[in-house]
Protein backbone atom coordinates (compact mmCIF):
# COMPACT_ATOMS: atom_id res chain seq x y z
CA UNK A 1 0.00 0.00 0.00
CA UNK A 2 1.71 3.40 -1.12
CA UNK A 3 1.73 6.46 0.00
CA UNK A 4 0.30 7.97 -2.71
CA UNK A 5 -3.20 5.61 -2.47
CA UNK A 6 -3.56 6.89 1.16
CA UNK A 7 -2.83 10.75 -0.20
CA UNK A 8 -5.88 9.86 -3.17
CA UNK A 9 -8.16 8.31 -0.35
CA UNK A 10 -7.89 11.01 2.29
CA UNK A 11 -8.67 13.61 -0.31
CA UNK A 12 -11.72 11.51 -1.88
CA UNK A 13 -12.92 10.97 2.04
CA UNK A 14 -12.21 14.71 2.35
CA UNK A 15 -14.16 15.87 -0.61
CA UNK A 16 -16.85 13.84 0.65
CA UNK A 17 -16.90 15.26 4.07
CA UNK A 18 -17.04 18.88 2.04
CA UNK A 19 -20.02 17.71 -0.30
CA UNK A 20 -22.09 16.84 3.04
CA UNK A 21 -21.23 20.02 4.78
CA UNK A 22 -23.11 21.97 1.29
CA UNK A 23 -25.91 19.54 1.88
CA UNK A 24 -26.43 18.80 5.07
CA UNK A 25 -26.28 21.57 8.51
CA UNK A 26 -24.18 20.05 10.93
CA UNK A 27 -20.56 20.06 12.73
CA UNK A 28 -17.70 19.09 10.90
CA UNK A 29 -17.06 16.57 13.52
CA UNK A 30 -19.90 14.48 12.99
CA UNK A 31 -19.83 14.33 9.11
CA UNK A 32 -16.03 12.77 10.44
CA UNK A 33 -17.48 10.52 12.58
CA UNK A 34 -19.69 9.27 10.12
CA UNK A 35 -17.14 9.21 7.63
CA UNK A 36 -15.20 6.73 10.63
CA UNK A 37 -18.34 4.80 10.58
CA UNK A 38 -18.38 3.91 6.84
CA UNK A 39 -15.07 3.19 6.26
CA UNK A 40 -14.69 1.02 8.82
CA UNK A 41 -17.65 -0.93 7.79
CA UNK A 42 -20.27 -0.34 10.90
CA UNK A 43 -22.98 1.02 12.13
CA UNK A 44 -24.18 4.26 13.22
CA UNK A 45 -26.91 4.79 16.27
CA UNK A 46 -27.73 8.41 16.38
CA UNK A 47 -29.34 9.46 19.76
CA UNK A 48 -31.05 12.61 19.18
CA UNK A 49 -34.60 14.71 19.70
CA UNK A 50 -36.52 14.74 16.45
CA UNK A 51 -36.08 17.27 13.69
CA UNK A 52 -32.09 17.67 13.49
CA UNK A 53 -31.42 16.16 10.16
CA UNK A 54 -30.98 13.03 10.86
CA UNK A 55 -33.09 11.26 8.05
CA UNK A 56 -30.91 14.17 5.58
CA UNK A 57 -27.57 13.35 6.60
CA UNK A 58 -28.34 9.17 5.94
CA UNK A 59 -30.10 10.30 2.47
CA UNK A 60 -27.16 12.71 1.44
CA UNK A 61 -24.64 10.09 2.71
CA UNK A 62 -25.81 7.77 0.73
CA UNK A 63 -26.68 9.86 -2.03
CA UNK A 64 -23.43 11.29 -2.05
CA UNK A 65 -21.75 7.72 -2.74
CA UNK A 66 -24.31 6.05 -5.30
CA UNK A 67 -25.64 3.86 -2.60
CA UNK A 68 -29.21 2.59 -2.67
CA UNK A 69 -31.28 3.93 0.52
CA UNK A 70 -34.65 2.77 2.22
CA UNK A 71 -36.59 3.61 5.51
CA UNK A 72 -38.11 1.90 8.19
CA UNK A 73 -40.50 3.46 10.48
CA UNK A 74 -39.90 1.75 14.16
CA UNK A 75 -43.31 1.20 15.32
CA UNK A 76 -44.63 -0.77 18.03
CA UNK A 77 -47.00 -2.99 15.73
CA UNK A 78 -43.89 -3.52 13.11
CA UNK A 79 -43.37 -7.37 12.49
CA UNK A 80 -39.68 -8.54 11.72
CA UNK A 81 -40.79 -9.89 8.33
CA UNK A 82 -41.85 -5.85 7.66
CA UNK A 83 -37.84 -5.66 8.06
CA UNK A 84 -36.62 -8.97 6.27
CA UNK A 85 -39.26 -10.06 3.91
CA UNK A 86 -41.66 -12.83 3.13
CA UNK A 87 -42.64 -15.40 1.58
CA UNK A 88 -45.81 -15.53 -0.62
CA UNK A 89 -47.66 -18.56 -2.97
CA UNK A 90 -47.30 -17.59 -6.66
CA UNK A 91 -50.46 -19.49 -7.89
CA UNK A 92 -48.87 -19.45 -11.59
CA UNK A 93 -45.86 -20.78 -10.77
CA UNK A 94 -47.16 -22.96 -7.82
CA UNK A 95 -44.56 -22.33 -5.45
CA UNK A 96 -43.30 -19.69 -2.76
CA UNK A 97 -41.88 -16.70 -4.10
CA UNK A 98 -39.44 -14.94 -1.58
CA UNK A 99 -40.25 -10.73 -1.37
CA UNK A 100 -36.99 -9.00 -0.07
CA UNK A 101 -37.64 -6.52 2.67
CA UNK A 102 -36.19 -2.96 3.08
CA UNK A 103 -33.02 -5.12 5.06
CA UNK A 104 -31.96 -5.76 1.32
CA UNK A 105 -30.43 -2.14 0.47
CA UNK A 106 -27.35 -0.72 1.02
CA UNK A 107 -28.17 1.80 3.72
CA UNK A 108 -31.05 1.56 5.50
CA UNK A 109 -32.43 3.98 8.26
CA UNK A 110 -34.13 2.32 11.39
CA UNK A 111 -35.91 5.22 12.45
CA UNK A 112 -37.04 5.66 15.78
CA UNK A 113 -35.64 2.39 17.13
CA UNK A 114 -36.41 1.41 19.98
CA UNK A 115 -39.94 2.57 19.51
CA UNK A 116 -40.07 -1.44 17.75
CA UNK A 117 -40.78 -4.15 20.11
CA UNK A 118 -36.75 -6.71 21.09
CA UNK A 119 -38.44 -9.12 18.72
CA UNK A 120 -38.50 -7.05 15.69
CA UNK A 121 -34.95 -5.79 16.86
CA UNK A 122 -33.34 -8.83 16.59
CA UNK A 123 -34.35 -9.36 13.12
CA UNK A 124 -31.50 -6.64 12.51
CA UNK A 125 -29.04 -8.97 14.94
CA UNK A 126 -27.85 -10.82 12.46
CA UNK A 127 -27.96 -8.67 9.60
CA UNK A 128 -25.75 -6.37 11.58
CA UNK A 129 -23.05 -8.71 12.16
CA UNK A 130 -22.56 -11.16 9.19
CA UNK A 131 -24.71 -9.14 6.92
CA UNK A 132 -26.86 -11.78 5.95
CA UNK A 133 -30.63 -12.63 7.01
CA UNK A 134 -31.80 -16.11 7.62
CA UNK A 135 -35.33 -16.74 6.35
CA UNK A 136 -37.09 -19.54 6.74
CA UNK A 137 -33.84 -21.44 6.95
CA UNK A 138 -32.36 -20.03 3.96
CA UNK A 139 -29.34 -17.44 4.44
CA UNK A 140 -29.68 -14.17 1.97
CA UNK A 141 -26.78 -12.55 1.17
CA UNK A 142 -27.29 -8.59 1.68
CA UNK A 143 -25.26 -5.75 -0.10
CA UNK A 144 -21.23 -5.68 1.17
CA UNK A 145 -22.11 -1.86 1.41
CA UNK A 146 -24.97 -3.01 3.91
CA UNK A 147 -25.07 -0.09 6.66
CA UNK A 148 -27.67 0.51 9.02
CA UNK A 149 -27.57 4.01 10.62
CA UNK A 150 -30.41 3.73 13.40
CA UNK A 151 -32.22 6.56 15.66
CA UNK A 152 -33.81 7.53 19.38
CA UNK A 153 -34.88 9.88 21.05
CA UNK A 154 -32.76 10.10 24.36
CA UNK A 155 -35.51 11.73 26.21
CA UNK A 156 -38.48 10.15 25.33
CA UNK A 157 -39.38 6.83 27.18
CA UNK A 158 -43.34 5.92 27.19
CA UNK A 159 -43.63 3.27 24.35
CA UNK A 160 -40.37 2.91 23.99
CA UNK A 161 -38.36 -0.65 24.34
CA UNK A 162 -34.89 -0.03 24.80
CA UNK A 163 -32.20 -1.98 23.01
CA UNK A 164 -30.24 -4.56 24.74
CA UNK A 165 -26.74 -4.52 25.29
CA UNK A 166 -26.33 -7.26 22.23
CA UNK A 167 -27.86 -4.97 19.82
CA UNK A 168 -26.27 -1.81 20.98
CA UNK A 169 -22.85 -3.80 20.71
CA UNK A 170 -23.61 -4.22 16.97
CA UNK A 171 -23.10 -0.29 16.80
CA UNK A 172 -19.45 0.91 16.27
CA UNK A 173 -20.86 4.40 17.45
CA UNK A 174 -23.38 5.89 19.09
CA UNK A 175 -23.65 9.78 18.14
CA UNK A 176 -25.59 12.87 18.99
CA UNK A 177 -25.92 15.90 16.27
CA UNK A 178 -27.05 18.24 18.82
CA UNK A 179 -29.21 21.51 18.44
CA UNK A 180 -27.72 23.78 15.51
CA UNK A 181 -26.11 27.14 16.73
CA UNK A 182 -28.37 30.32 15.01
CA UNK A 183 -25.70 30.68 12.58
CA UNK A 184 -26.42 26.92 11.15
CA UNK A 185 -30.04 27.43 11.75
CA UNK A 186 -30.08 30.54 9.27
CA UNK A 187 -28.52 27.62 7.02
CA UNK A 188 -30.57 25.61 7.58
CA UNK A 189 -34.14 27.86 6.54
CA UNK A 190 -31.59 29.26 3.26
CA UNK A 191 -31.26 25.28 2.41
CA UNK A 192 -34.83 24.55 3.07
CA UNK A 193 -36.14 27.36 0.63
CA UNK A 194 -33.91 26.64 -1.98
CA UNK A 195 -34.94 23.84 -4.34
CA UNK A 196 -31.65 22.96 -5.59
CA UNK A 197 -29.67 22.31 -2.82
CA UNK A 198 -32.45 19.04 -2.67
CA UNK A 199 -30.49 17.32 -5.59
CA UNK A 200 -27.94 15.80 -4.42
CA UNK A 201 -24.88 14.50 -6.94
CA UNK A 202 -22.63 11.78 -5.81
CA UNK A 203 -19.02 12.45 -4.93
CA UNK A 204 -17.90 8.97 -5.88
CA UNK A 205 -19.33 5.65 -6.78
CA UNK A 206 -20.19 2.72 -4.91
CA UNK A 207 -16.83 0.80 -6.08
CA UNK A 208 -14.83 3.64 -4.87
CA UNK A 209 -15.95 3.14 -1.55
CA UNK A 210 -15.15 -0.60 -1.06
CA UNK A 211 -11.44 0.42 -2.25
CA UNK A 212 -11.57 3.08 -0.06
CA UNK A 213 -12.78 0.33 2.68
CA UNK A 214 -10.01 -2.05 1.81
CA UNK A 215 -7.31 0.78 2.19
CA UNK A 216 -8.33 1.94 5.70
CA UNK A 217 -8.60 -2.42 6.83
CA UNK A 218 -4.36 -2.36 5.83
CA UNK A 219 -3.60 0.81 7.88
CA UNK A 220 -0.68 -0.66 10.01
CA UNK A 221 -1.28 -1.10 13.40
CA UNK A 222 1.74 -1.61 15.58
CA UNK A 223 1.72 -4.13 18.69
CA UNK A 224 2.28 -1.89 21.60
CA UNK A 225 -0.97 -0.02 20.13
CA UNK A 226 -3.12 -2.80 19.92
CA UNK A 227 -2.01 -3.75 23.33
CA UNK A 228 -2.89 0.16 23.99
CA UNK A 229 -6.56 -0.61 23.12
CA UNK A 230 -6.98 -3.74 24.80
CA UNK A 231 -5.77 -2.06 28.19
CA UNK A 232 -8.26 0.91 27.97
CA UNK A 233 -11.09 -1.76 26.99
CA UNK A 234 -9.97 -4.33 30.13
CA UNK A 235 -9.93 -1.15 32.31
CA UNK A 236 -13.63 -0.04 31.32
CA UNK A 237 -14.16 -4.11 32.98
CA UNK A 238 -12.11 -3.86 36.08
CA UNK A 239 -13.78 -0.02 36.84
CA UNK A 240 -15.59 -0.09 40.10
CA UNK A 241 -18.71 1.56 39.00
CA UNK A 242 -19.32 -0.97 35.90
CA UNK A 243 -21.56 -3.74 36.15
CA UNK A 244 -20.25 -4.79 32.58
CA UNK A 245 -17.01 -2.95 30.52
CA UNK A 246 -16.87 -3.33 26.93
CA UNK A 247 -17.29 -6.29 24.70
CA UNK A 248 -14.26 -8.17 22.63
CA UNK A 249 -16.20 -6.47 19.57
CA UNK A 250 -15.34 -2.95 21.46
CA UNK A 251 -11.83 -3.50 21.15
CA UNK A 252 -12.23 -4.70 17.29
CA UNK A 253 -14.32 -1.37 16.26
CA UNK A 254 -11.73 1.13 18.77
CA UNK A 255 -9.20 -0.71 16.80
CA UNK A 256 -11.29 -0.56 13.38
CA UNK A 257 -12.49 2.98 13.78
CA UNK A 258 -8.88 3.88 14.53
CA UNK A 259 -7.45 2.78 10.98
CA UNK A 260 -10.04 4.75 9.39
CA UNK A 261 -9.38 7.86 11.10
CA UNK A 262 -5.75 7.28 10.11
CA UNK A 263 -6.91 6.93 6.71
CA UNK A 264 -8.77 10.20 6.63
CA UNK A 265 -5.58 12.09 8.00
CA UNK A 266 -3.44 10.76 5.25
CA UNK A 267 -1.29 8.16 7.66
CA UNK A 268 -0.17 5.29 7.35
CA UNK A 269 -0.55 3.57 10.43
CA UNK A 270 -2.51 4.40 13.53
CA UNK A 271 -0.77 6.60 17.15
CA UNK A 272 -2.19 6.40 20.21
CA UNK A 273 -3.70 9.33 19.86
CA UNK A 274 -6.13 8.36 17.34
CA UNK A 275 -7.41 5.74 19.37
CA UNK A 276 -8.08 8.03 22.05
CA UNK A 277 -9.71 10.43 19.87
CA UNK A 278 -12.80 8.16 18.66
CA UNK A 279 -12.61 5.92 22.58
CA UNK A 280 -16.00 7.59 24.08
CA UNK A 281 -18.10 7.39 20.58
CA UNK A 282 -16.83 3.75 19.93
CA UNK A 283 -16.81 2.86 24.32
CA UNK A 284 -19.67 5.14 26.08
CA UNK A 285 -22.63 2.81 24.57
CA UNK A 286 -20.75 -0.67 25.58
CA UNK A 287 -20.51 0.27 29.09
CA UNK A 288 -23.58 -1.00 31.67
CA UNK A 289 -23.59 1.26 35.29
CA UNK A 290 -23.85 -0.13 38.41
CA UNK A 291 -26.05 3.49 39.13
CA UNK A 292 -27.25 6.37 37.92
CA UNK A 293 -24.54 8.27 40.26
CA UNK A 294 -21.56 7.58 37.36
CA UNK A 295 -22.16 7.20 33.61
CA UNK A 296 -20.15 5.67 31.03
CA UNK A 297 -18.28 9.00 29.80
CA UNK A 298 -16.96 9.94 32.96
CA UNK A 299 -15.76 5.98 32.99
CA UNK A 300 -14.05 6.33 29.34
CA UNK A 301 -12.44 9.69 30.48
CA UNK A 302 -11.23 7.85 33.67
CA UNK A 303 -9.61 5.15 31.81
CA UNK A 304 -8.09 7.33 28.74
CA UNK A 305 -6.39 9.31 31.58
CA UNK A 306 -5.16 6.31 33.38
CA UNK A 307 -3.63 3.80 30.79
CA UNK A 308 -0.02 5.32 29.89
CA UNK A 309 0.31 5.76 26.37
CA UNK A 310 2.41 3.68 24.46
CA UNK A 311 6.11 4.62 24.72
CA UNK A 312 6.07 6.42 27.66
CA UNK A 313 6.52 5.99 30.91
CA UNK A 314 3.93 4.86 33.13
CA UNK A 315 2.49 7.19 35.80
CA UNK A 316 1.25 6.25 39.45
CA UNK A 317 -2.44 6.63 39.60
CA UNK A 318 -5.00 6.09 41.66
CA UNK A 319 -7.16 2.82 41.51
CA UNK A 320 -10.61 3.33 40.02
């Protein structure tokens, strides 16, 4: 892998980053984050109150890189074949004739969650982590672009189910786009009255962005930094106000999100302080309290602080 590939991709992942920015109101650190969140091949929960562009940014992402995109609206009454698809009788052929669900798409937006009873949930389980979907014992291959980006609303709880720790783990990240500041809100009402700005053209094609996805899984990744990452995720375990740390798969995504990152800043191989960088998007939502008296950032902050960084010399701290 040359230099010169990792020069191309950063400026192809930066241009893409700038097309979003034109289309889409919203900090440049989350169109980066998401940008982490493609090219590392996971998926995206975005925790946020209703009406801040969430639904945009997944259309314009996709949009922006030729990728097919379809909706689902969580609702309580939604069945897990509304997700997958079913089988119906074809009288003329006389026999079952499989009809693929949304699930078959490139990205697809969960919307609304956890507003979808566990059963229907799981029915994205598996999808999620092989991307396939077994149907009446018969495996479907889905798209190797498959991405679900998924919402909630953080504050809103009657009717709600909330999502397990297995399917949360499925998530590399769990985000929040925040309220706009008035500056990006004036954007946002100049966007919304101006007719054009609704087509959006893509940046690059869908085969660009599996070589793009290949590049950032051979960013180098040195030994004393992988041990880096599984200290900070065995630390989140041994904390005294977790009832669970972070998963095995937390270590792969830190470790995953990390390359990518490296990727979009042109580099070669992953430092330290990449890792830290993306920790509490890739950690927080892994990360099960004992009480309400600590939460999971505070823990990820504790931990970042505590673990020495590779190649230097370790510090005296206190136990957590």
């Amino acid at each position: 892998m040359s230099q010169k590939s990792i020069d191309k991709a950063a400026e192809l992942i930066k241009q893409l980053k700038e097309h979003l920015q034109k289309t889409v109101v919203g900090s440049e650190e989350t169109f980066e984050l998401v940008c982490i969140v493609i090219l590392a091949r996971g998926h995206l929960l975005i925790e946020d109150a209703p009406g801040l562009g969430k639904t945009t940014l997944a259309k314009a992402l996709s949009a922006s890189m030729s990728l097919e995109f379809k909706r689902v609206q969580c609702t309580p009454d939604l069945l897990p074949s509304d997700i997958t698809g079913i089988s119906i009788f074809n009288q003329k052929e006389q026999e079952f004739e499989f009809i693929p669900g949304p699930i078959f798409t490139d990205f697809l937006l969960a919307d609304e969650i956890n507003r979808t009873s566990p059963r229907t949930q799981s029915a994205l389980l598996e999808a999620m982590a092989e991307r396939t979907v077994t149907i009446e014992r018969k495996t479907h291959e889905l798209s190797k672009a498959f991405t679900v980006i998924a919402t909630q609303n953080p504050v809103e709880f009657r009717g709600t189910y909330p999502l397990p720790e297995a399917q949360l783990d499925r998530f590399l990240m769990r985000i929040s786009m925040g309220y706009p500041s008035p500056e990006q809100e004036r954007e946002i009402l100049e966007l919304s009255s101006n007719s054009a700005s609704n087509t959006i053209k893509p940046v690059f094609k869908a085969e660009t962005l599996s070589s793009l996805q290949l590049l950032a899984e051979h960013i180098q990744v040195e030994q004393n930094v992988k041990q880096y990452i599984v200290d900070l995720v065995q630390k989140t375990r041994e904390h005294s106000a977790t009832l669970l740390g972070a998963s095995p798969r937390g270590g792969i995504g830190l470790m995953q999100g990390a390359k990518a990152l490296a990727l979009m800043q042109g580099k070669s191989f992953v430092t330290p302080d990449m890792v830290q960088q993306i920790a509490p998007m890739i950690l927080n939502h892994r990360i099960v309290m004992k009480n309400a008296a600590h939460n999971a950032q505070s823990v990820v902050d504790e931990v970042v602080d505590q673990i020495p960084i590779p190649g230097m010399p370790k510090l005296t701290t206190a136990s957590a």
